[in-house]
Each structure stands twice: as C-alpha cells, then as structure tokens.
Protein backbone atom coordinates (compact mmCIF):
# COMPACT_ATOMS: atom_id res chain seq x y z
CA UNK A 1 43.67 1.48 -12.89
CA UNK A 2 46.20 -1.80 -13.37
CA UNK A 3 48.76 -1.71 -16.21
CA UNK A 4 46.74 -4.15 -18.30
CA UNK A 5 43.83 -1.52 -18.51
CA UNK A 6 45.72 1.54 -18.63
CA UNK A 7 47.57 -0.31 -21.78
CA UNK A 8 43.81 -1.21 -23.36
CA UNK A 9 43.02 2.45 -23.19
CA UNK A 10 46.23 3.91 -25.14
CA UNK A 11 44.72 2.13 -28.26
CA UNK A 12 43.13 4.99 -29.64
CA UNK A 13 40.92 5.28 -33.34
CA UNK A 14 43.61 6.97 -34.46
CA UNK A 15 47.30 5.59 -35.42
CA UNK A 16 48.52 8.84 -34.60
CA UNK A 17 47.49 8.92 -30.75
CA UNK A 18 48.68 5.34 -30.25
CA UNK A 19 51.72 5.52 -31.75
CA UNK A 20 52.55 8.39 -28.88
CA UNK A 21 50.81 6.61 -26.22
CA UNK A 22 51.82 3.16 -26.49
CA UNK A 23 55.19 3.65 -26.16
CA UNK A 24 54.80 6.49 -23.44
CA UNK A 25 52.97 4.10 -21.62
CA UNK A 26 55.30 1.03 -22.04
CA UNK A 27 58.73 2.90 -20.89
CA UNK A 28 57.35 5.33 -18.21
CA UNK A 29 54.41 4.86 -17.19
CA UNK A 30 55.17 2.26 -13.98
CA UNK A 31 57.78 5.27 -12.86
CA UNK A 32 55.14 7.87 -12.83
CA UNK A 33 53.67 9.18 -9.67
CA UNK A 34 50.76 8.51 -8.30
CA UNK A 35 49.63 12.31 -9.26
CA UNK A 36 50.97 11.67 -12.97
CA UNK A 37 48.96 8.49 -13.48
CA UNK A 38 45.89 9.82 -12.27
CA UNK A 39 46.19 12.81 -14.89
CA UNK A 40 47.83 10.46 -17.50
CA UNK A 41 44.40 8.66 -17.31
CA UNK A 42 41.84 11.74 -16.99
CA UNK A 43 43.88 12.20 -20.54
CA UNK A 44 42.89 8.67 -21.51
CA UNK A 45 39.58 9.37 -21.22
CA UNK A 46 39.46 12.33 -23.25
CA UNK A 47 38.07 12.13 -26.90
CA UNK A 48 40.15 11.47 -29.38
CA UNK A 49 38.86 14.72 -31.81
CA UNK A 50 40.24 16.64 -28.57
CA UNK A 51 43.61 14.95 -28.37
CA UNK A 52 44.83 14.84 -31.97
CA UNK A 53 43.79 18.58 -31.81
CA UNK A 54 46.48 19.09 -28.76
CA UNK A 55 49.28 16.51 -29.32
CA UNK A 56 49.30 17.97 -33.33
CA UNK A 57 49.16 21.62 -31.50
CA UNK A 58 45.60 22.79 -33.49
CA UNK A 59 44.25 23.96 -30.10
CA UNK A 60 45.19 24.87 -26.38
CA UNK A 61 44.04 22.36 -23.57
CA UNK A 62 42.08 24.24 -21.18
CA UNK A 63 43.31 22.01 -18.04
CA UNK A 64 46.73 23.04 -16.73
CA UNK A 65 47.91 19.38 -15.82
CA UNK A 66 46.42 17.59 -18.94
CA UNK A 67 48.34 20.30 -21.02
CA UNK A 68 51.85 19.33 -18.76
CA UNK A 69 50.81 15.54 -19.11
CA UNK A 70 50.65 16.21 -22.94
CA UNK A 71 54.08 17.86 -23.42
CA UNK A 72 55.40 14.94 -21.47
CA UNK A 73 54.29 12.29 -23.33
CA UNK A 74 55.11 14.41 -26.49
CA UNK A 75 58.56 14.52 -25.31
CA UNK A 76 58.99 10.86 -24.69
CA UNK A 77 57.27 9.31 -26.68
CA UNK A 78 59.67 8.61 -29.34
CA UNK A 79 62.32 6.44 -28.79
C-alpha cells in the first residue's frame, strides 16, 4: 500500500485513533520494515470499536503482532 493510502486510512471515526495514528504514520512509518508495515496495515483495517478498546487498554488484542504494533505506535505517537 503507497504512503498516500496508508495516510487515507489513519483517518479514523474517532479523534482519538487519528490523533495516534496520524502522527505515527507521518514520522515513522517510511522507516518501518517491510514486516512492520504489513502489520501496521492489518491494524488499519481493524474496526475502530476494536481499536479504541486496545490503544485506551479496555481489552487484550488476541494477535501477538497487532498487540506489539499497538504498543509501538502508543509509544510514538506523541511528539
């Protein structure tokens, strides 16, 4: 997936998911491997009920590297 559609996807129907994945996305995403931007989108494409419920920490994610993708862009999200 190019930048320009990986971008479209981090706006979310919730301000709380894109203000962690827009700027995830704009400072690290181009320097991710090719492993980590294949999970980073399988994340994207997640529902957004599903993700507020594991970025806010209301419930486990069942998949081992969507729940390391999530405590990465957790951690760097914020400037």
């Amino acid at each position: 997936m190019n930048i320009a559609r990986v971008r479209w996807a981090c706006r979310r129907g919730m301000l709380e998911l894109d203000v962690l994945f827009q700027p995830f996305v704009e400072a690290h995403y181009e320097g991710m491997s090719v492993k980590d931007k294949q999970t980073f989108i399988r994340l994207l494409e997640c529902e957004d009920p599903e993700l507020f419920a594991w970025f806010m920490g209301h419930e486990q994610c069942p998949d081992a590297d969507l729940a390391a993708m999530i405590v990465k862009v957790r951690g760097r999200a914020a400037p």
